[in-house]
PDB file of N, CA and C in Angstrom:
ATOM      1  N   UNK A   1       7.483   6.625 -16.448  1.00  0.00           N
ATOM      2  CA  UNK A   1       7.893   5.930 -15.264  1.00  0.00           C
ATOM      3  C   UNK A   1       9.347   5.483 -15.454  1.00  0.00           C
ATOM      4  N   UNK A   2      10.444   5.520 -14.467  1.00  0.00           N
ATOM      5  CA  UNK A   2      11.505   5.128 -14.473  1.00  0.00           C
ATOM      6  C   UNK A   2      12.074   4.040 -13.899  1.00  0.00           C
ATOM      7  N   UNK A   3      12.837   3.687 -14.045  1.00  0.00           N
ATOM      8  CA  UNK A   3      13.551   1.995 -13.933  1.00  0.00           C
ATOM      9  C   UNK A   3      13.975   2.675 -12.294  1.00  0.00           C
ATOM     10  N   UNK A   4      14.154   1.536 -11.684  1.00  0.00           N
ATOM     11  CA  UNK A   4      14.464   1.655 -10.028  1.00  0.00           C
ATOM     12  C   UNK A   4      16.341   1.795 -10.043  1.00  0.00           C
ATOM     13  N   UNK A   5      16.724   1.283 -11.373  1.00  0.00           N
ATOM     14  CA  UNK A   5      18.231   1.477 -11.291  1.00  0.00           C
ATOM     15  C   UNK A   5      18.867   3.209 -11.963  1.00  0.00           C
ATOM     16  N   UNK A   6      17.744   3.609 -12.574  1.00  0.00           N
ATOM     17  CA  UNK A   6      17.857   4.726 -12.725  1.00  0.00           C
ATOM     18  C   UNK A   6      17.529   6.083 -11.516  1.00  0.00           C
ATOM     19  N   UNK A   7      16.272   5.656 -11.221  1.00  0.00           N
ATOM     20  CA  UNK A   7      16.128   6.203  -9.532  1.00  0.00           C
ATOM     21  C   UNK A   7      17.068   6.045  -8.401  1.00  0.00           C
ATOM     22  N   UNK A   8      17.921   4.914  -8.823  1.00  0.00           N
ATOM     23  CA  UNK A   8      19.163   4.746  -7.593  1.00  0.00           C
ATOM     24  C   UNK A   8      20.068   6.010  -8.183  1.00  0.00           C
ATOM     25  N   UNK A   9      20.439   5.827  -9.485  1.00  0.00           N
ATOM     26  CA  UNK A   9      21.701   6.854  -9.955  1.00  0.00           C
ATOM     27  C   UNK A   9      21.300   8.465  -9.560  1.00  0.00           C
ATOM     28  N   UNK A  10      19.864   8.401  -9.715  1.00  0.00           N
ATOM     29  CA  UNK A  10      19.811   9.736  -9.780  1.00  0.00           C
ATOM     30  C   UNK A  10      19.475  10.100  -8.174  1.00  0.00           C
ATOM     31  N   UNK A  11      19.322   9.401  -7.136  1.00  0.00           N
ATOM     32  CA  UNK A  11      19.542   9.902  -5.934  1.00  0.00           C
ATOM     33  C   UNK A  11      17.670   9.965  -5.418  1.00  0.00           C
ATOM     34  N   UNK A  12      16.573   9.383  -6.273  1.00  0.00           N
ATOM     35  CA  UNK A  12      15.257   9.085  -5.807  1.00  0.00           C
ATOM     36  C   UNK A  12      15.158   8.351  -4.880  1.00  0.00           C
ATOM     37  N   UNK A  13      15.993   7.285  -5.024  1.00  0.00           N
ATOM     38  CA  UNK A  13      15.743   5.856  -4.526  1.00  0.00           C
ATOM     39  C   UNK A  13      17.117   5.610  -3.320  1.00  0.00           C
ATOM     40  N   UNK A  14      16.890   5.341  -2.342  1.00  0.00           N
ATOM     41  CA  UNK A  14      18.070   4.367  -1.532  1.00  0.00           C
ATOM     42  C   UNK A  14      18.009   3.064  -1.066  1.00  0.00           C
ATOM     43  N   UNK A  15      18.517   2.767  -0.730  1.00  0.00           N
ATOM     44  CA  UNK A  15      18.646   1.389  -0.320  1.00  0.00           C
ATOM     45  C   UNK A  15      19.145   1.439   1.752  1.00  0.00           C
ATOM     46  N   UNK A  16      18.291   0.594   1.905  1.00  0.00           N
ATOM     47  CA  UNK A  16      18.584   0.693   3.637  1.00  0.00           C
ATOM     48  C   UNK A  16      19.752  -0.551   3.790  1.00  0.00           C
ATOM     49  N   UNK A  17      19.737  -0.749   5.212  1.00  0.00           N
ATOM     50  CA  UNK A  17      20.973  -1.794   5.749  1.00  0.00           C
ATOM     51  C   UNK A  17      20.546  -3.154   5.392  1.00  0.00           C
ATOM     52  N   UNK A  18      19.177  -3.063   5.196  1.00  0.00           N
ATOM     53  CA  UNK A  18      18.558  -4.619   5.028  1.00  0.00           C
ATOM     54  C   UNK A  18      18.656  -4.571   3.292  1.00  0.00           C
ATOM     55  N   UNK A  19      19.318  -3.680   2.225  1.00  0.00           N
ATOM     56  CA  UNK A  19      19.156  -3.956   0.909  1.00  0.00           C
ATOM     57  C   UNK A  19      17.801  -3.850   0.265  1.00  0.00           C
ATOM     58  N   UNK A  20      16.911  -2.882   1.554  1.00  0.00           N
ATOM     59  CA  UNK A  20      15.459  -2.848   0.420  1.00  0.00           C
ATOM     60  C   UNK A  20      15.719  -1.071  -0.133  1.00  0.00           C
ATOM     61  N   UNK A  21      14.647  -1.168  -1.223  1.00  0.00           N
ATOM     62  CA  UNK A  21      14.673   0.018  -1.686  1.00  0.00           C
ATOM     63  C   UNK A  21      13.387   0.820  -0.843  1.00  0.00           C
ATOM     64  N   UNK A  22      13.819   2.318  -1.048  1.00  0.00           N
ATOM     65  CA  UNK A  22      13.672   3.445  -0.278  1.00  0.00           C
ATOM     66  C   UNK A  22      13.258   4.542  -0.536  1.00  0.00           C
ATOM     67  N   UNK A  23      12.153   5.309  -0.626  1.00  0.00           N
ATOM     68  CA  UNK A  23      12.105   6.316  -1.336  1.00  0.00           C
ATOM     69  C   UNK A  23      12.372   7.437  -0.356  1.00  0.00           C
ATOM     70  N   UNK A  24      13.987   8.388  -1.155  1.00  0.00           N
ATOM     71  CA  UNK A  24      14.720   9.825  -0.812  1.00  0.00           C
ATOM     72  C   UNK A  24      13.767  10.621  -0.010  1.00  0.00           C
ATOM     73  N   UNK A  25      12.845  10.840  -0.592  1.00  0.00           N
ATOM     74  CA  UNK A  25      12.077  12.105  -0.186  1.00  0.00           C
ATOM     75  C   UNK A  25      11.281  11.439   1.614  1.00  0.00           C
ATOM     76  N   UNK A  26      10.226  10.772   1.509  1.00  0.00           N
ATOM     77  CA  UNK A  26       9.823  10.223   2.016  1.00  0.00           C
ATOM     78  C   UNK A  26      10.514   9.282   3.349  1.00  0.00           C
ATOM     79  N   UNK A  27      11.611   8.108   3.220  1.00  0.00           N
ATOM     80  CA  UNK A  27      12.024   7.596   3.718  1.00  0.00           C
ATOM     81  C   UNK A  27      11.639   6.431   4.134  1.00  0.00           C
ATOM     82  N   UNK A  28      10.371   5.928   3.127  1.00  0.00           N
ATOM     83  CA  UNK A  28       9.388   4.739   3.318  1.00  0.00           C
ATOM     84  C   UNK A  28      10.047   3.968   2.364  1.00  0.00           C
ATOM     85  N   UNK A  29       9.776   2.638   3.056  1.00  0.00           N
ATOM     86  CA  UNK A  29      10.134   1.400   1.916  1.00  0.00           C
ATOM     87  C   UNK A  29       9.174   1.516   0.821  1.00  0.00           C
ATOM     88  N   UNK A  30       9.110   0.705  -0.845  1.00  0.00           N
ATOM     89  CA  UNK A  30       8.648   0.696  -1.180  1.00  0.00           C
ATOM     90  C   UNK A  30       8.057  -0.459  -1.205  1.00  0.00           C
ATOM     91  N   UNK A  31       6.385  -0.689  -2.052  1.00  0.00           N
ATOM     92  CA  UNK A  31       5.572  -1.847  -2.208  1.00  0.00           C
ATOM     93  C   UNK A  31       5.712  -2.264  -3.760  1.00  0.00           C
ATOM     94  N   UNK A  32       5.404  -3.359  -3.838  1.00  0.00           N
ATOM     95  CA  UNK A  32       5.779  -4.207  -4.812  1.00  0.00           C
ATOM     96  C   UNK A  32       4.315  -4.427  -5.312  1.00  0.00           C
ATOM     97  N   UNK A  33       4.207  -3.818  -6.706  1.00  0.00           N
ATOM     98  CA  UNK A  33       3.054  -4.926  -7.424  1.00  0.00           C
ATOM     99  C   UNK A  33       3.264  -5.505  -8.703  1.00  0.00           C
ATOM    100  N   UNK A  34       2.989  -6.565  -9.577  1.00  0.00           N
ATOM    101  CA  UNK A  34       3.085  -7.572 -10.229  1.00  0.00           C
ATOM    102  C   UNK A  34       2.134  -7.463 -10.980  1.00  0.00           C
ATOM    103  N   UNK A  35       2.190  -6.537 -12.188  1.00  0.00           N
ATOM    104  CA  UNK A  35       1.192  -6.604 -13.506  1.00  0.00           C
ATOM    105  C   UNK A  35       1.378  -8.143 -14.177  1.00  0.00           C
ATOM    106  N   UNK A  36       0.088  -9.025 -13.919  1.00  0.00           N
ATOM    107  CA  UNK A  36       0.113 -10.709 -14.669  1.00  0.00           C
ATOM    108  C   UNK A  36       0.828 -10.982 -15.782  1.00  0.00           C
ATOM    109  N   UNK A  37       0.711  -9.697 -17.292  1.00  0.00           N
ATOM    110  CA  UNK A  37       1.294  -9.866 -18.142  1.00  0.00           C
ATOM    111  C   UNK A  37       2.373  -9.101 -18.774  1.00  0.00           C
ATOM    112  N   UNK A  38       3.299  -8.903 -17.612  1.00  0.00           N
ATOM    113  CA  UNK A  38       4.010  -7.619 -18.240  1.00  0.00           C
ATOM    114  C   UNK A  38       5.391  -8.186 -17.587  1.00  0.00           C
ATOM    115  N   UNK A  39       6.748  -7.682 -17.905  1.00  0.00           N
ATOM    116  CA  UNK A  39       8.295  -8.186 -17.988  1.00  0.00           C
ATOM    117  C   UNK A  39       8.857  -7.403 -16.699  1.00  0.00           C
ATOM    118  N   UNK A  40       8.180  -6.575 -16.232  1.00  0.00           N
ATOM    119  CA  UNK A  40       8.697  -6.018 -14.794  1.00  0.00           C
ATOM    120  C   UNK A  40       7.393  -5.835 -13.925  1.00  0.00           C
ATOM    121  N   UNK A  41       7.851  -5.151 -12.806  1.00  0.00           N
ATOM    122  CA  UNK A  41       7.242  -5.077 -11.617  1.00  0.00           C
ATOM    123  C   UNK A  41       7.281  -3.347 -11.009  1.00  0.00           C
ATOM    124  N   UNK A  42       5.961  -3.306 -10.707  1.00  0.00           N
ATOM    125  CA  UNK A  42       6.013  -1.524 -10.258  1.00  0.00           C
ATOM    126  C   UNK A  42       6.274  -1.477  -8.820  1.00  0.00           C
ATOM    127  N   UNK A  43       7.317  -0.648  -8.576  1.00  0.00           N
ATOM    128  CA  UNK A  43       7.280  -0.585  -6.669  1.00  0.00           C
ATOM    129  C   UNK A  43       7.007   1.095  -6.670  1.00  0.00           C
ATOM    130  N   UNK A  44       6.036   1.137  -5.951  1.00  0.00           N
ATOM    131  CA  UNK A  44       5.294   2.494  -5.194  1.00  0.00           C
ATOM    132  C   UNK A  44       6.058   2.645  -3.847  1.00  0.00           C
ATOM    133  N   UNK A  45       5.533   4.269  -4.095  1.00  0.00           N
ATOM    134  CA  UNK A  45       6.211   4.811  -2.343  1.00  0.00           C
ATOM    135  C   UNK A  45       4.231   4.813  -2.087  1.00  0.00           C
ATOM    136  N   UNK A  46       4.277   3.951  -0.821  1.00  0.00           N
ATOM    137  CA  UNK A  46       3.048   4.724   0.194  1.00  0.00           C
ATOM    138  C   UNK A  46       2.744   6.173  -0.274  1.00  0.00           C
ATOM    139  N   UNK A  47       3.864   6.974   0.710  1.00  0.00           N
ATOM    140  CA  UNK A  47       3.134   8.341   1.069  1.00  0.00           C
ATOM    141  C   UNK A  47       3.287   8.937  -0.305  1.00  0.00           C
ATOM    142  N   UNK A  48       4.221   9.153  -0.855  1.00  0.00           N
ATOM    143  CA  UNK A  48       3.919  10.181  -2.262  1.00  0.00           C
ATOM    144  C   UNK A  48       3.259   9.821  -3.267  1.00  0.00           C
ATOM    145  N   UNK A  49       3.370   8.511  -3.522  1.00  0.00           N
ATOM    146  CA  UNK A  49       2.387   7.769  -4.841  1.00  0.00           C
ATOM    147  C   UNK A  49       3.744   7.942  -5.738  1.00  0.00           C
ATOM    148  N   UNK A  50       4.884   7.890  -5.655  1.00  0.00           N
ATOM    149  CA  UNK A  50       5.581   8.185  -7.186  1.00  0.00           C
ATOM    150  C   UNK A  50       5.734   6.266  -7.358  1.00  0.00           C
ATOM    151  N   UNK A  51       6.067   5.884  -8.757  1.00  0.00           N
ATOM    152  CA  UNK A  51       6.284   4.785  -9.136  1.00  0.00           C
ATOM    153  C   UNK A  51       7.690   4.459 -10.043  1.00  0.00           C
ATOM    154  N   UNK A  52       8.342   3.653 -10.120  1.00  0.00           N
ATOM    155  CA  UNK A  52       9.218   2.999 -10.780  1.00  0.00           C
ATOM    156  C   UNK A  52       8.834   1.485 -11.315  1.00  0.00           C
ATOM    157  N   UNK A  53       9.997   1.100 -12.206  1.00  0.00           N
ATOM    158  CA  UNK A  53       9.253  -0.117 -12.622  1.00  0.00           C
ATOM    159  C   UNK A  53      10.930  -0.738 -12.744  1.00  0.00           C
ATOM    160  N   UNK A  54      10.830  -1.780 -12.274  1.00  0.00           N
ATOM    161  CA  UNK A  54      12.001  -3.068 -11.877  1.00  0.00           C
ATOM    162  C   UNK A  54      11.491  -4.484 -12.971  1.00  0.00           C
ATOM    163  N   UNK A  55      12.913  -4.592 -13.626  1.00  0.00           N
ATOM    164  CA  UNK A  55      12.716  -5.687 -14.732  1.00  0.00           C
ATOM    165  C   UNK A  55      12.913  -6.801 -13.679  1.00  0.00           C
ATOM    166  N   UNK A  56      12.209  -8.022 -14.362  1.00  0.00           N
ATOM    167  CA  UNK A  56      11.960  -9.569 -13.215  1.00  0.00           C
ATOM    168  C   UNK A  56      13.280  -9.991 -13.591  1.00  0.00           C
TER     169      UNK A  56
END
């Protein structure tokens, strides 16, 4: 799984006018979930299922 700042460089990820992240392919915002014991956060695309993981 890759970092969301690495998905920006490599052209996975965009960012819309409102500053949320975006998944390229798709064009869906992503969702946010919050593993209780862990140092980042996974954001999913809806439609494709791919994942990244964002440090808190």
């Amino acid at each position: 799984m890759k970092s969301t700042r690495k998905g920006l460089r490599e052209g996975e990820l965009e960012k819309d006018n409102y500053e949320r992240l975006v998944c390229s392919d798709c064009g869906q915002s992503l969702a946010k979930k919050n593993p209780p014991e862990e140092v980042y956060s996974v954001r999913t695309c809806p439609d494709c299922g791919r994942e990244w993981k964002e440090l808190r």
